[in-house]
N, C-alpha and C. Protein backbone atom coordinates (compact mmCIF):
# COMPACT_ATOMS: atom_id res chain seq x y z
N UNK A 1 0.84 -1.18 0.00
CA UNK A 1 0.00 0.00 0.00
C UNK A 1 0.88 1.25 0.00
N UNK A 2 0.61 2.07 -0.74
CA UNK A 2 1.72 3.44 -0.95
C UNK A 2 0.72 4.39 -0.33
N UNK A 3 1.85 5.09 0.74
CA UNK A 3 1.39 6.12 1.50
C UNK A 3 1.05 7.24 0.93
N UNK A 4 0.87 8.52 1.56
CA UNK A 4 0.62 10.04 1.04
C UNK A 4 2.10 10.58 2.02
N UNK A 5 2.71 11.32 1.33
CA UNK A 5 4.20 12.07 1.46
C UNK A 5 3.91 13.40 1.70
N UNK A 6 4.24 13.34 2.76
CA UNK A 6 3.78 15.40 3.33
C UNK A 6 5.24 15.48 4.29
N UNK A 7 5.39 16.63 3.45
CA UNK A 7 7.11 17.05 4.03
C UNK A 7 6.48 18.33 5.10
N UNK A 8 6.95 18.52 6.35
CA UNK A 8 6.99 19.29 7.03
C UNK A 8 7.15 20.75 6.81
N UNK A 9 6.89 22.27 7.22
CA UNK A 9 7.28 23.18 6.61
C UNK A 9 8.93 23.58 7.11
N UNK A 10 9.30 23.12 8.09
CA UNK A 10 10.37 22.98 8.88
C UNK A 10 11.36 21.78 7.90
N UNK A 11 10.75 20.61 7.19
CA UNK A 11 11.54 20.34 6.85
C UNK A 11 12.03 20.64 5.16
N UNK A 12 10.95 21.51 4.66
CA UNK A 12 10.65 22.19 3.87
C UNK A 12 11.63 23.18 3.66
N UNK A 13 12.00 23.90 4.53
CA UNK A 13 12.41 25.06 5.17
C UNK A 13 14.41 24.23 5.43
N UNK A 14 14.44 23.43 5.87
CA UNK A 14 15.83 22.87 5.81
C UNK A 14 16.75 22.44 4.57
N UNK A 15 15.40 21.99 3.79
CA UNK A 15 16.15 21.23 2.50
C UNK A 15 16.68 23.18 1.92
N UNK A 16 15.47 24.07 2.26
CA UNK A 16 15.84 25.12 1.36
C UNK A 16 16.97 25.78 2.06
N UNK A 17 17.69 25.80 2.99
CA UNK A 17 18.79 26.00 3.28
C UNK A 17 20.01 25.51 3.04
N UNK A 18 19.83 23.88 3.25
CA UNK A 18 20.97 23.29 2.59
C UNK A 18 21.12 23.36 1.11
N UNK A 19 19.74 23.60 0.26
CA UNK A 19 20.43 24.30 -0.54
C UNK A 19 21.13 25.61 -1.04
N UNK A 20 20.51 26.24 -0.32
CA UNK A 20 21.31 27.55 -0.68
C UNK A 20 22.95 27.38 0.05
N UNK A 21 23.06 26.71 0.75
CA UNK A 21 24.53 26.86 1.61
C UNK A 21 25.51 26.11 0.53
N UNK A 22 24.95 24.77 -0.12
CA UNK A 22 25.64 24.31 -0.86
C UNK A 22 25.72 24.80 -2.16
N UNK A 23 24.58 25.95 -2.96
CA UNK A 23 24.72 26.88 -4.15
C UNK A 23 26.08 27.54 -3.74
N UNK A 24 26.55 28.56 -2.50
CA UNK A 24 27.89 29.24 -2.67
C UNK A 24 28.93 28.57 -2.94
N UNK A 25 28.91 27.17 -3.01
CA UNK A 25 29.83 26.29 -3.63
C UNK A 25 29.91 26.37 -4.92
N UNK A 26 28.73 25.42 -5.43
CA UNK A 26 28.47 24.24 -6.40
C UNK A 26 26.86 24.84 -6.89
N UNK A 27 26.25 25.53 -7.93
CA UNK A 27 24.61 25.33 -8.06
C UNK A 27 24.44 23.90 -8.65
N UNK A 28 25.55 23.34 -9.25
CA UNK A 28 24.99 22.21 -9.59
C UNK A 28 25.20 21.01 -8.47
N UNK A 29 25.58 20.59 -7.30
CA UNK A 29 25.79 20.36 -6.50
C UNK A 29 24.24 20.17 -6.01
N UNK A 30 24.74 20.99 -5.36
CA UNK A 30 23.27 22.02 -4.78
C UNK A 30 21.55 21.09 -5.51
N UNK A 31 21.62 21.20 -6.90
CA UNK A 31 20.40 20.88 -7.11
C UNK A 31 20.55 19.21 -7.68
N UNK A 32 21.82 18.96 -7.46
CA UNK A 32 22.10 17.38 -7.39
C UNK A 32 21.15 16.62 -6.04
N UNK A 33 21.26 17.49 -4.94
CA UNK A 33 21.24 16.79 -3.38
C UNK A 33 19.76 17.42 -3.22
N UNK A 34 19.06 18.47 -3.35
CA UNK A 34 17.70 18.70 -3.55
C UNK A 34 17.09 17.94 -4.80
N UNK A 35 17.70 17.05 -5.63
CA UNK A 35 16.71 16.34 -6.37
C UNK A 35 16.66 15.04 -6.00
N UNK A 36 18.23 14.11 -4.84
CA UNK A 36 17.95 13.14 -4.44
C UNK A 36 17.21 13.33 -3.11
N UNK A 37 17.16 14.23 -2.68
CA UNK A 37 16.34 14.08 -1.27
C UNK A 37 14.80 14.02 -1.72
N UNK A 38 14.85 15.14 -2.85
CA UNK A 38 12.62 14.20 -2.78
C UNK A 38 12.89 13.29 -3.30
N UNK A 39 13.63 12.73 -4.41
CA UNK A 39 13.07 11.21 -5.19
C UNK A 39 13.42 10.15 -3.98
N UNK A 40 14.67 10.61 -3.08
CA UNK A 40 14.50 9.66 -1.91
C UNK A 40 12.87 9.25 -0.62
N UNK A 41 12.84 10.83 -0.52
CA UNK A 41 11.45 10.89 0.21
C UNK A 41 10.52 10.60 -0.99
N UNK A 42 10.33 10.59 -2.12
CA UNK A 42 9.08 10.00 -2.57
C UNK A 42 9.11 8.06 -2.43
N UNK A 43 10.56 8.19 -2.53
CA UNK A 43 10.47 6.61 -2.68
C UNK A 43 9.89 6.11 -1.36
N UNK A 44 9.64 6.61 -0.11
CA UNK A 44 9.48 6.37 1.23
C UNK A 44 7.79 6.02 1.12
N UNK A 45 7.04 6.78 0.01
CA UNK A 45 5.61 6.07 0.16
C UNK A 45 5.27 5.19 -0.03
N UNK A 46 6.31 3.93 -0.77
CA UNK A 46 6.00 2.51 -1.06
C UNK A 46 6.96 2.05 0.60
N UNK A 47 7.89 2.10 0.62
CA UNK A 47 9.13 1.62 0.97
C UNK A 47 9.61 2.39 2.60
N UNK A 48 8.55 2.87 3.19
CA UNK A 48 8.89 3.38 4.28
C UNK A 48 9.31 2.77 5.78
N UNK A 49 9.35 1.79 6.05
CA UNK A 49 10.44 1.14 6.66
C UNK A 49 11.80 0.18 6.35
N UNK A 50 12.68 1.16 4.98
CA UNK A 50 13.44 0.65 4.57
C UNK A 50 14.88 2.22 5.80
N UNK A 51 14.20 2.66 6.04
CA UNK A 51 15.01 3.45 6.52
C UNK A 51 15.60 2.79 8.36
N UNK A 52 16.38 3.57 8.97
CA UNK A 52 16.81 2.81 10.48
C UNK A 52 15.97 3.62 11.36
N UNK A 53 16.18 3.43 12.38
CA UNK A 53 14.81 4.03 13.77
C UNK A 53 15.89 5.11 14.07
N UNK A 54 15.71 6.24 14.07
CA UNK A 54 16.47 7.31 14.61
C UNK A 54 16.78 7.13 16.10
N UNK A 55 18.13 7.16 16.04
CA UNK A 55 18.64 6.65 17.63
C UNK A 55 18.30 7.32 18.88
N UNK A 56 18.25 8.61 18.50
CA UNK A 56 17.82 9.95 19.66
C UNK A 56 16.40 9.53 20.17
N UNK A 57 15.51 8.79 18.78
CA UNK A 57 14.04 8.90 19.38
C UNK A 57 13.85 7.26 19.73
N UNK A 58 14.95 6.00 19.24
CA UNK A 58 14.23 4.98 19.43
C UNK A 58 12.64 4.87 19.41
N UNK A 59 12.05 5.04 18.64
CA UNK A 59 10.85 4.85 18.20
C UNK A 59 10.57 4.33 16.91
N UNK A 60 9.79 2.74 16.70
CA UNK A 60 10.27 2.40 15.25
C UNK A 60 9.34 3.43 14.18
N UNK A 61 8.29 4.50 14.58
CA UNK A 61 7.69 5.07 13.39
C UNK A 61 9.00 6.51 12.89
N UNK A 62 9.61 6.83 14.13
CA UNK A 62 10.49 7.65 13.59
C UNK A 62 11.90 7.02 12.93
N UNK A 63 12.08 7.74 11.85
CA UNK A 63 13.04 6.85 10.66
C UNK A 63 14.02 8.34 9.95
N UNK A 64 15.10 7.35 9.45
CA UNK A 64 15.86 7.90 9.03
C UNK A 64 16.42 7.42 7.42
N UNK A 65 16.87 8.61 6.36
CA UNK A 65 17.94 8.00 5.53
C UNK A 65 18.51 8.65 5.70
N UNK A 66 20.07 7.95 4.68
CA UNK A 66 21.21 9.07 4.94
C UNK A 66 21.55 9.40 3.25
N UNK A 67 21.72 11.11 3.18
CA UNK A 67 22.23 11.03 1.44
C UNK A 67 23.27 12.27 1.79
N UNK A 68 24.84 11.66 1.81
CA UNK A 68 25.70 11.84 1.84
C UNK A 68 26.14 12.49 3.11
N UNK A 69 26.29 13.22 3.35
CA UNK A 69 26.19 13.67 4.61
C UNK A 69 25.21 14.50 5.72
N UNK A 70 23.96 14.41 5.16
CA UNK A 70 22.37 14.67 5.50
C UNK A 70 21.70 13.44 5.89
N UNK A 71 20.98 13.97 6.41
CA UNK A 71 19.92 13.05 7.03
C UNK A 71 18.53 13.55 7.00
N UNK A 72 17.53 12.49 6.71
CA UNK A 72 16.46 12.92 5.89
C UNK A 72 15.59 12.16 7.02
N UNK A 73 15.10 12.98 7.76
CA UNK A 73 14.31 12.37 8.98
C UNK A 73 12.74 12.37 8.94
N UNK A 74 12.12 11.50 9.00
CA UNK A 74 10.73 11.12 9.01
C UNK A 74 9.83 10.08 9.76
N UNK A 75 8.36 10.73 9.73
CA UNK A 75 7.90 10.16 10.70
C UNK A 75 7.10 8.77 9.35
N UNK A 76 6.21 7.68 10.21
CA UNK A 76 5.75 6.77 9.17
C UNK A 76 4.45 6.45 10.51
N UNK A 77 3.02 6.67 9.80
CA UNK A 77 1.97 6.16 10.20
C UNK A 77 1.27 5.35 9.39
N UNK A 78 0.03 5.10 9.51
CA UNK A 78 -0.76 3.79 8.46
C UNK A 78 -1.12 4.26 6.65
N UNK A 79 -1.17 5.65 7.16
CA UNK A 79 -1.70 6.16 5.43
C UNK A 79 -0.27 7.12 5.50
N UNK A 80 0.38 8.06 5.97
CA UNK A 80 1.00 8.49 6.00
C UNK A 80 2.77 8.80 6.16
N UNK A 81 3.51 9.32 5.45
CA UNK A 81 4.96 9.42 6.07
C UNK A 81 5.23 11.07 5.99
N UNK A 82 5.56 11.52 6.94
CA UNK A 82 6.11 12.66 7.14
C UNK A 82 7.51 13.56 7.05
N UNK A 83 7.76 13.88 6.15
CA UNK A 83 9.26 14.38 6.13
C UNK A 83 9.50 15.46 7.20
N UNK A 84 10.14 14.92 8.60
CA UNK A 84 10.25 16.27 9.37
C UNK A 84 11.33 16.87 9.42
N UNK A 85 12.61 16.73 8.98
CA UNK A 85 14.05 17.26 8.72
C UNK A 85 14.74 16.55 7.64
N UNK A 86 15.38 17.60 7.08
CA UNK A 86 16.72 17.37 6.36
C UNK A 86 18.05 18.60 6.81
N UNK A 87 18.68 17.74 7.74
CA UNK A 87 19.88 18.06 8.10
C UNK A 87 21.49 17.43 8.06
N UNK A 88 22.06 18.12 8.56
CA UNK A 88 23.42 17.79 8.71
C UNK A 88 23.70 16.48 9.68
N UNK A 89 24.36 15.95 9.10
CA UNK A 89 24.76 14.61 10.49
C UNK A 89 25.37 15.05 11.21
N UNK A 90 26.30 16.16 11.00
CA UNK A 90 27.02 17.01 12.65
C UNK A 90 26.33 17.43 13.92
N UNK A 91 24.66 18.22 13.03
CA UNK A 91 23.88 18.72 13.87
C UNK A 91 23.06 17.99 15.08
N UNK A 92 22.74 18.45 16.00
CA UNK A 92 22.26 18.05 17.04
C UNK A 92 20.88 17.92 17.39
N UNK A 93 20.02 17.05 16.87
CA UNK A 93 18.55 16.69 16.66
C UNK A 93 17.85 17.30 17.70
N UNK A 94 18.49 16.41 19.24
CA UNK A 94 17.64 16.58 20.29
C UNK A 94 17.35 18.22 20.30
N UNK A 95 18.56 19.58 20.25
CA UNK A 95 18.49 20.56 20.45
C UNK A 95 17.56 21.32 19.34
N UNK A 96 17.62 20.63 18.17
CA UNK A 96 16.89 21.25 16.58
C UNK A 96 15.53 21.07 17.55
N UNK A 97 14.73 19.91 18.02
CA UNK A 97 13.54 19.46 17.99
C UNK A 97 13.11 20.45 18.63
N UNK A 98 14.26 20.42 20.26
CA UNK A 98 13.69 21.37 21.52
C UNK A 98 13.20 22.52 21.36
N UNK A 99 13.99 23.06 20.04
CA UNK A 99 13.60 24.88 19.61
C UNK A 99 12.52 24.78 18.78
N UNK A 100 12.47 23.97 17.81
CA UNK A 100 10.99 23.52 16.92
C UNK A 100 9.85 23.17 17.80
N UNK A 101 10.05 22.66 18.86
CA UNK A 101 8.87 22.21 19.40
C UNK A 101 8.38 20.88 19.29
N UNK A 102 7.26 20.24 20.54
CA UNK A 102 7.39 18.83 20.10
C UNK A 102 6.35 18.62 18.91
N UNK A 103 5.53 19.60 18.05
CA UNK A 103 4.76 19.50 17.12
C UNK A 103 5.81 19.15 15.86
N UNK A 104 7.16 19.36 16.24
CA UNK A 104 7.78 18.62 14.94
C UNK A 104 7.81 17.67 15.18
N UNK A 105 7.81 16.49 16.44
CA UNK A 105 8.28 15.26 16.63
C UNK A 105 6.72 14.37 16.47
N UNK A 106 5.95 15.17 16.36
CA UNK A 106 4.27 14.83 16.65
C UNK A 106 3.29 14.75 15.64
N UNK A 107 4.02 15.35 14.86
CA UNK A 107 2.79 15.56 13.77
C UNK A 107 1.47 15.09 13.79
């Protein structure tokens, strides 16, 4: 059964940063890693527990991929998967969530 894919505005809002941070590099770069992160998150509406349980939340609906050095964090319910971040693997989840609020961890 293939889900419905609703990306967060927060995580909405991340992908559009990492791209712009990686445009002062590379624009082609840049729209290399914003075109695998949705075809990755689209692939998540057939295939959504192909990802690992995010370690911070141990929870098996919260999930993770990794595309290159990002992390593409999402939630997975019965009709639904949620894209709630795309960040850096350096960055620090627990502290991202705390300032977002738990309506990012909740959807």
């Amino acid at each position: 059964m293939a889900r419905t894919l609703k990306w967060t505005e927060s995580a909405t809002s991340d992908l559009e940063e990492v791209a712009e941070f990686i445009t002062r590099d590379s624009r082609f770069y840049a729209t290399a890693v914003v075109r695998e992160a949705r075809k990755a998150a689209r692939s998540l509406r057939v295939f959504a527990e192909r990802g690992r349980i995010v370690p911070e939340k141990n929870s098996s609906d919260i999930r993770e991929l990794f595309l290159w050095r990002y992390r593409l964090i999402y939630k997975v319910t019965s009709h639904y998967v949620y894209i709630l971040a795309f960040i850096h693997g350096a960055r620090d989840l627990e502290s991202l969530w705390k300032r977002r609020g738990i309506e990012a961890i909740s959807t």
